[in-house]
Protein backbone atom coordinates (compact mmCIF):
# COMPACT_ATOMS: atom_id res chain seq x y z
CA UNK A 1 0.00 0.00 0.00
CA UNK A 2 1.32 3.37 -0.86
CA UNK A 3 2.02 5.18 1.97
CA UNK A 4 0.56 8.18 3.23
CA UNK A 5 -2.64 7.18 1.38
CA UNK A 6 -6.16 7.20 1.98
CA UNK A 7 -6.16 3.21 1.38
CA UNK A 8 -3.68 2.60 3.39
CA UNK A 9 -5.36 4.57 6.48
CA UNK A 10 -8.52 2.83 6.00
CA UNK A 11 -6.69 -0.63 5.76
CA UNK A 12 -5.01 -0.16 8.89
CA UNK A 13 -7.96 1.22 10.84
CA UNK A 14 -10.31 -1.64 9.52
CA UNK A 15 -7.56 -4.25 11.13
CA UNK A 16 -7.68 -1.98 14.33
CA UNK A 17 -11.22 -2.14 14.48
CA UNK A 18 -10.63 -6.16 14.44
CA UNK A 19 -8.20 -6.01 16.96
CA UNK A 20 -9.81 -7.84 20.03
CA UNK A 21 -11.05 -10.41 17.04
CA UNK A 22 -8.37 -10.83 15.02
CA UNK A 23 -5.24 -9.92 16.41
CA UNK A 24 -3.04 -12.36 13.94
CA UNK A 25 -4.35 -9.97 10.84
CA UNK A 26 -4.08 -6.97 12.87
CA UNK A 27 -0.58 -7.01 13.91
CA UNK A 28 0.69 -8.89 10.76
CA UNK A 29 -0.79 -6.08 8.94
CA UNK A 30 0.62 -3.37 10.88
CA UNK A 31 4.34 -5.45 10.96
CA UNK A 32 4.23 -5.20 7.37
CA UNK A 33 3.40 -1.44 7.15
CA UNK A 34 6.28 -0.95 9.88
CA UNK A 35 9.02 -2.90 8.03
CA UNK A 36 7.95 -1.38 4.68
CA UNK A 37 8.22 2.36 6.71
CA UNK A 38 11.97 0.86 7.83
CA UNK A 39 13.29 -0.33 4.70
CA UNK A 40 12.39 3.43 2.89
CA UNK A 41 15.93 4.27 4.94
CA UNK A 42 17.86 0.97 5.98
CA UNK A 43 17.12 -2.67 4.11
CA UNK A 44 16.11 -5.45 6.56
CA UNK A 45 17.90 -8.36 4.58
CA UNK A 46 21.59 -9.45 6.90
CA UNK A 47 20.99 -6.53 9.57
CA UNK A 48 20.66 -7.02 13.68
CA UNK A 49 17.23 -5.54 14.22
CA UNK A 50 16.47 -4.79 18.10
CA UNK A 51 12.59 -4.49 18.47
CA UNK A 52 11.98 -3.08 22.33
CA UNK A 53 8.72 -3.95 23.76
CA UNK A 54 7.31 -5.78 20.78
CA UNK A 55 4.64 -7.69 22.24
CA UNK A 56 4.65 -11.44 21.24
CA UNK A 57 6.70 -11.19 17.92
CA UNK A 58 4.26 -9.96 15.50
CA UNK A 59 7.00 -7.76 14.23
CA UNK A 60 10.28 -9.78 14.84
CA UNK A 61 8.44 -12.50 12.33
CA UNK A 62 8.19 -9.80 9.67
CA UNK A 63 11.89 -8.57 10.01
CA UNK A 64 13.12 -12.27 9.60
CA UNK A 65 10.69 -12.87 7.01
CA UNK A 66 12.96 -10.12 4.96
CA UNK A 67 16.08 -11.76 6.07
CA UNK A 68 17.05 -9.56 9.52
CA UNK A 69 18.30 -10.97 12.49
CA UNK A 70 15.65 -9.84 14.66
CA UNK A 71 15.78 -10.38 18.75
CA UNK A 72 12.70 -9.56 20.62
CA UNK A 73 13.03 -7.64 24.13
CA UNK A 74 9.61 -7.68 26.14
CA UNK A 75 9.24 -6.45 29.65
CA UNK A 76 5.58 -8.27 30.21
CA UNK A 77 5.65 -12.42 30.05
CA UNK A 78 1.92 -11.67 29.78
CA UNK A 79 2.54 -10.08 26.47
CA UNK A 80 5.65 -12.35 25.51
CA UNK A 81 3.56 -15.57 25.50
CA UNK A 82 -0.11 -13.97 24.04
CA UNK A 83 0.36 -16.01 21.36
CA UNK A 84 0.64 -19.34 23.02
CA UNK A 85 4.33 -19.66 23.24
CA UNK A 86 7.12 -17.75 23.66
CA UNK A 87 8.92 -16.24 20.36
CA UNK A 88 12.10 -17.94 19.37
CA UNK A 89 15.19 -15.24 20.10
CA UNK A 90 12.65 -13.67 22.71
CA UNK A 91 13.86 -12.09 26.15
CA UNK A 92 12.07 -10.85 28.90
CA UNK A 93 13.42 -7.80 29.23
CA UNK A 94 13.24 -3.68 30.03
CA UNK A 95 13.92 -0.68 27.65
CA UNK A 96 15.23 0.87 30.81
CA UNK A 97 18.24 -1.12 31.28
CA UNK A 98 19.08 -3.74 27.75
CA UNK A 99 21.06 -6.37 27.62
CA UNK A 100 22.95 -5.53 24.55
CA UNK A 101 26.00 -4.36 24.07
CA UNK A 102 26.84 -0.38 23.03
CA UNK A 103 26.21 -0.18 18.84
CA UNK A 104 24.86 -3.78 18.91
CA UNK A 105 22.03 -2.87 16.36
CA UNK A 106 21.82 -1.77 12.89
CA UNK A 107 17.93 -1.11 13.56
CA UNK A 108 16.34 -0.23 16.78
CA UNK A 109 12.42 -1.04 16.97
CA UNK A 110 9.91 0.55 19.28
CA UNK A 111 6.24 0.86 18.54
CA UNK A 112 3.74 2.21 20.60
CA UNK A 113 5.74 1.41 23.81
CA UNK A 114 7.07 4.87 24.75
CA UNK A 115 3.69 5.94 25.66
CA UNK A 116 3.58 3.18 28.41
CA UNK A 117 7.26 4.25 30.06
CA UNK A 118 7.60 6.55 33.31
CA UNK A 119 10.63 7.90 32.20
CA UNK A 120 10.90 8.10 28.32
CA UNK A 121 14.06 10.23 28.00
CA UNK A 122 15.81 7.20 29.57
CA UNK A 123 14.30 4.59 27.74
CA UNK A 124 15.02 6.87 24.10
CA UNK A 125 18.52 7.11 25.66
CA UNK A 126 18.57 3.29 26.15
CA UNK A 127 17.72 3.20 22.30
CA UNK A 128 20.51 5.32 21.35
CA UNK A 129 22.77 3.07 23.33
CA UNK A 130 22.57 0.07 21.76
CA UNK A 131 22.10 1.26 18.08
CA UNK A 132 25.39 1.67 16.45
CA UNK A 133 26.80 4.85 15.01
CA UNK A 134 24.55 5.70 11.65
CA UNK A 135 21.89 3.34 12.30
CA UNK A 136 18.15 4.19 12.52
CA UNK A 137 16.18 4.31 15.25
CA UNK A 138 12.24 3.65 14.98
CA UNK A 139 10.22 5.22 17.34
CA UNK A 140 6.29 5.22 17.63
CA UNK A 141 3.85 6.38 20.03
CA UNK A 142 0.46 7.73 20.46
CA UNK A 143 0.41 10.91 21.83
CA UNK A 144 -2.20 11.63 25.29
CA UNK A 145 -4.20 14.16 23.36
CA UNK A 146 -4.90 12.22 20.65
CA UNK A 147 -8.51 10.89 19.52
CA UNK A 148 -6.99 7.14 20.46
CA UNK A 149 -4.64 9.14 23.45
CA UNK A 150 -6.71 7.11 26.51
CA UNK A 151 -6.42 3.89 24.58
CA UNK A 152 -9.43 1.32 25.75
CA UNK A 153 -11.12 4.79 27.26
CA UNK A 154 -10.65 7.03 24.44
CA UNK A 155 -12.33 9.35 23.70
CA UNK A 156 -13.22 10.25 26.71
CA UNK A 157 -10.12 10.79 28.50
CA UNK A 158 -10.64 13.97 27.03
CA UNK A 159 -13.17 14.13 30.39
CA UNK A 160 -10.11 13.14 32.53
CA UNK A 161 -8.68 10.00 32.85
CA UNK A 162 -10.72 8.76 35.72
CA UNK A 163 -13.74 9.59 34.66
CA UNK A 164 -12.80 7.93 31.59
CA UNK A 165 -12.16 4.70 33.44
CA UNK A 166 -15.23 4.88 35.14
CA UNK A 167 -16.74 5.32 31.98
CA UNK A 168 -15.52 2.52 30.60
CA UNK A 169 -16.20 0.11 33.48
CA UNK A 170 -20.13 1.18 33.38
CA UNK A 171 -19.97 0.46 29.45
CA UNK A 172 -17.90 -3.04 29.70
CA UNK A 173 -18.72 -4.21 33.07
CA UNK A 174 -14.66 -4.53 32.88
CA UNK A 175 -11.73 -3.16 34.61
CA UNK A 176 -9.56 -0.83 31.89
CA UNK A 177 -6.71 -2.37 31.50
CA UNK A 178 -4.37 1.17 31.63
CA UNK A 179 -4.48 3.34 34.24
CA UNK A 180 -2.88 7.04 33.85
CA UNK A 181 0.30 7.22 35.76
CA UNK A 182 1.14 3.32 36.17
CA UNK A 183 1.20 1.78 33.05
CA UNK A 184 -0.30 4.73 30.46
CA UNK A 185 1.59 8.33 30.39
CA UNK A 186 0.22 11.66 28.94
CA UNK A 187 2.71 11.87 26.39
CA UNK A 188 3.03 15.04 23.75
CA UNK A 189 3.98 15.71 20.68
CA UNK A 190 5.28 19.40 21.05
CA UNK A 191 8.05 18.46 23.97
CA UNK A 192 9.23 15.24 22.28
CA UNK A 193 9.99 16.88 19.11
CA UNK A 194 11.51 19.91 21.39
CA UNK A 195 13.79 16.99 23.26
CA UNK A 196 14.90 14.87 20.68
CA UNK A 197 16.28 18.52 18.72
CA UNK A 198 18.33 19.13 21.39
CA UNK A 199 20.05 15.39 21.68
CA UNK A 200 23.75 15.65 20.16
CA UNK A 201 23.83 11.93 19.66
CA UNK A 202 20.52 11.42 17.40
CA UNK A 203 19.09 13.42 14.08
CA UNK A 204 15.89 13.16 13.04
CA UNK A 205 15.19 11.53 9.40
CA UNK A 206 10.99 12.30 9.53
CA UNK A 207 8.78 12.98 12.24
CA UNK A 208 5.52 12.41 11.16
CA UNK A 209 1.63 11.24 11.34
CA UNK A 210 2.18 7.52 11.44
CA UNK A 211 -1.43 6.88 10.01
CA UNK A 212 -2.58 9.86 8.52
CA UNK A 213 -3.72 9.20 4.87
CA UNK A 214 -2.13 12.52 3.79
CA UNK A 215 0.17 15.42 4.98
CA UNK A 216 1.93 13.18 7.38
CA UNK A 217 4.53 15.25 7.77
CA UNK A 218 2.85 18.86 8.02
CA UNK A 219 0.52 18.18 11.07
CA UNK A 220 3.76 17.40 13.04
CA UNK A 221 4.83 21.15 12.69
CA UNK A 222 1.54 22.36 13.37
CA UNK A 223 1.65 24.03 17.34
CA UNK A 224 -1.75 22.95 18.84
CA UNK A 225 -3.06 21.17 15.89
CA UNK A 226 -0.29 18.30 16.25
CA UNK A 227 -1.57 17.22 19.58
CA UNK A 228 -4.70 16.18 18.14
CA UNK A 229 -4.62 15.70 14.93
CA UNK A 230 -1.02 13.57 14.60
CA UNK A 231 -3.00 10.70 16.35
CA UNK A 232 0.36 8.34 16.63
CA UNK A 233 4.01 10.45 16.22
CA UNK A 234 6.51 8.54 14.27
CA UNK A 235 9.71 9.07 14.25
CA UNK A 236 12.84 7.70 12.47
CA UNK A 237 16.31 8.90 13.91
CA UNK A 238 20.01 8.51 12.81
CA UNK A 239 22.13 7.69 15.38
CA UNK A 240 24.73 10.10 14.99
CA UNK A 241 28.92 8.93 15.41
């Protein structure tokens, strides 16, 4: 699928909508779109690929499928064995502290995990770390003030996060599973953009809409408008010698 495009948008956001049903189509989708996004800037085939919080593998499949070495770090054994087993090359492990070596990686992999860390200059530093001078970085997350910012409780965590809960427990009968301050972080666009700028040890290649089925990269530069209207931030980063 071309990318930005209007059929790509409403591919992914069909498989999101299918989510809970069919997460195997889902997440094989959205691996696809990822590595696609990755090998615009740095081919897959014969490179170390590091993918930090990646679930159960979803991703990690696709980069071997184009010939990486991927290794799979997750921090949740919930998450690690969703699938039924655990991933070959998996390792239950946090983007706080890695155990990889400095410059281990060609690639560096992180989607939709920063939102979900306490402390995400660390964990970005912890990225930087272990990629190897002039290697990319991939770094995704959805941003608090986003339509999907509250995640299970969006939209309205626009009412406050714990009325949104409450919300969503009279509407499920469930317990959300994120909770604003534990495991879910109000996470902007503005003051990531701001922090990563001043970094001396990355450069960024794009910042943009990850989704957005056109002017993906404009509604990044947009003050205000970005913090709504980007939805999910991506950006891809050169680590720099």
């Amino acid at each position: 699928m071309r990318d930005p495009s209007l059929r790509r948008s409403l591919t992914l956001f069909r498989a999101f909508l299918r989510e809970q049903h069919d997460p195997e189509h889902c997440y094989g989708l959205l691996a696809r779109d990822a590595a696609d996004q990755i090998e615009r800037y740095e081919p897959l085939e014969g490179r170390v690929v590091a993918d930090i919080g990646g679930g159960s593998g979803h991703f990690t499949d696709e980069f071997r499928r184009r010939g990486a070495q991927s290794y799979l770090f997750e921090p949740d054994r919930r998450e690690l064995t969703a699938r039924g087993r655990i991933p070959p090359g998996a390792v239950l492990a946090d983007g706080y502290l890695l155990p990889l070596a400095d410059g281990a990686a060609d690639v560096c992999f992180s989607s939709n995990v920063l939102e979900h860390v306490a402390d995400p200059r660390t964990f970005l530093s912890e990225l930087v770390r272990v990629t190897r001078p002039g290697g990319l970085i991939y770094l995704s997350f959805t941003n608090w003030l986003s339509p999907w910012g509250g995640h299970e409780t969006a939209p309205w965590h626009y009412l406050g996060a714990g009325r949104a809960r409450t919300l969503y427990r009279w509407r499920t009968g469930r317990t959300a599973k994120h909770t604003l301050g534990e495991n879910l972080f109000a996470l902007h666009v503005g003051p990531t953009l701001r922090h990563i700028r001043s970094r001396d040890d990355v450069r960024i290649v794009t910042a943009r809409s990850r989704y957005a089925p056109f002017l993906a990269e404009t509604i990044p530069r947009l003050p205000v408008v970005r913090e709504v209207a980007t939805w999910n931030l991506l950006l891809i980063l050169r680590r720099l010698p």
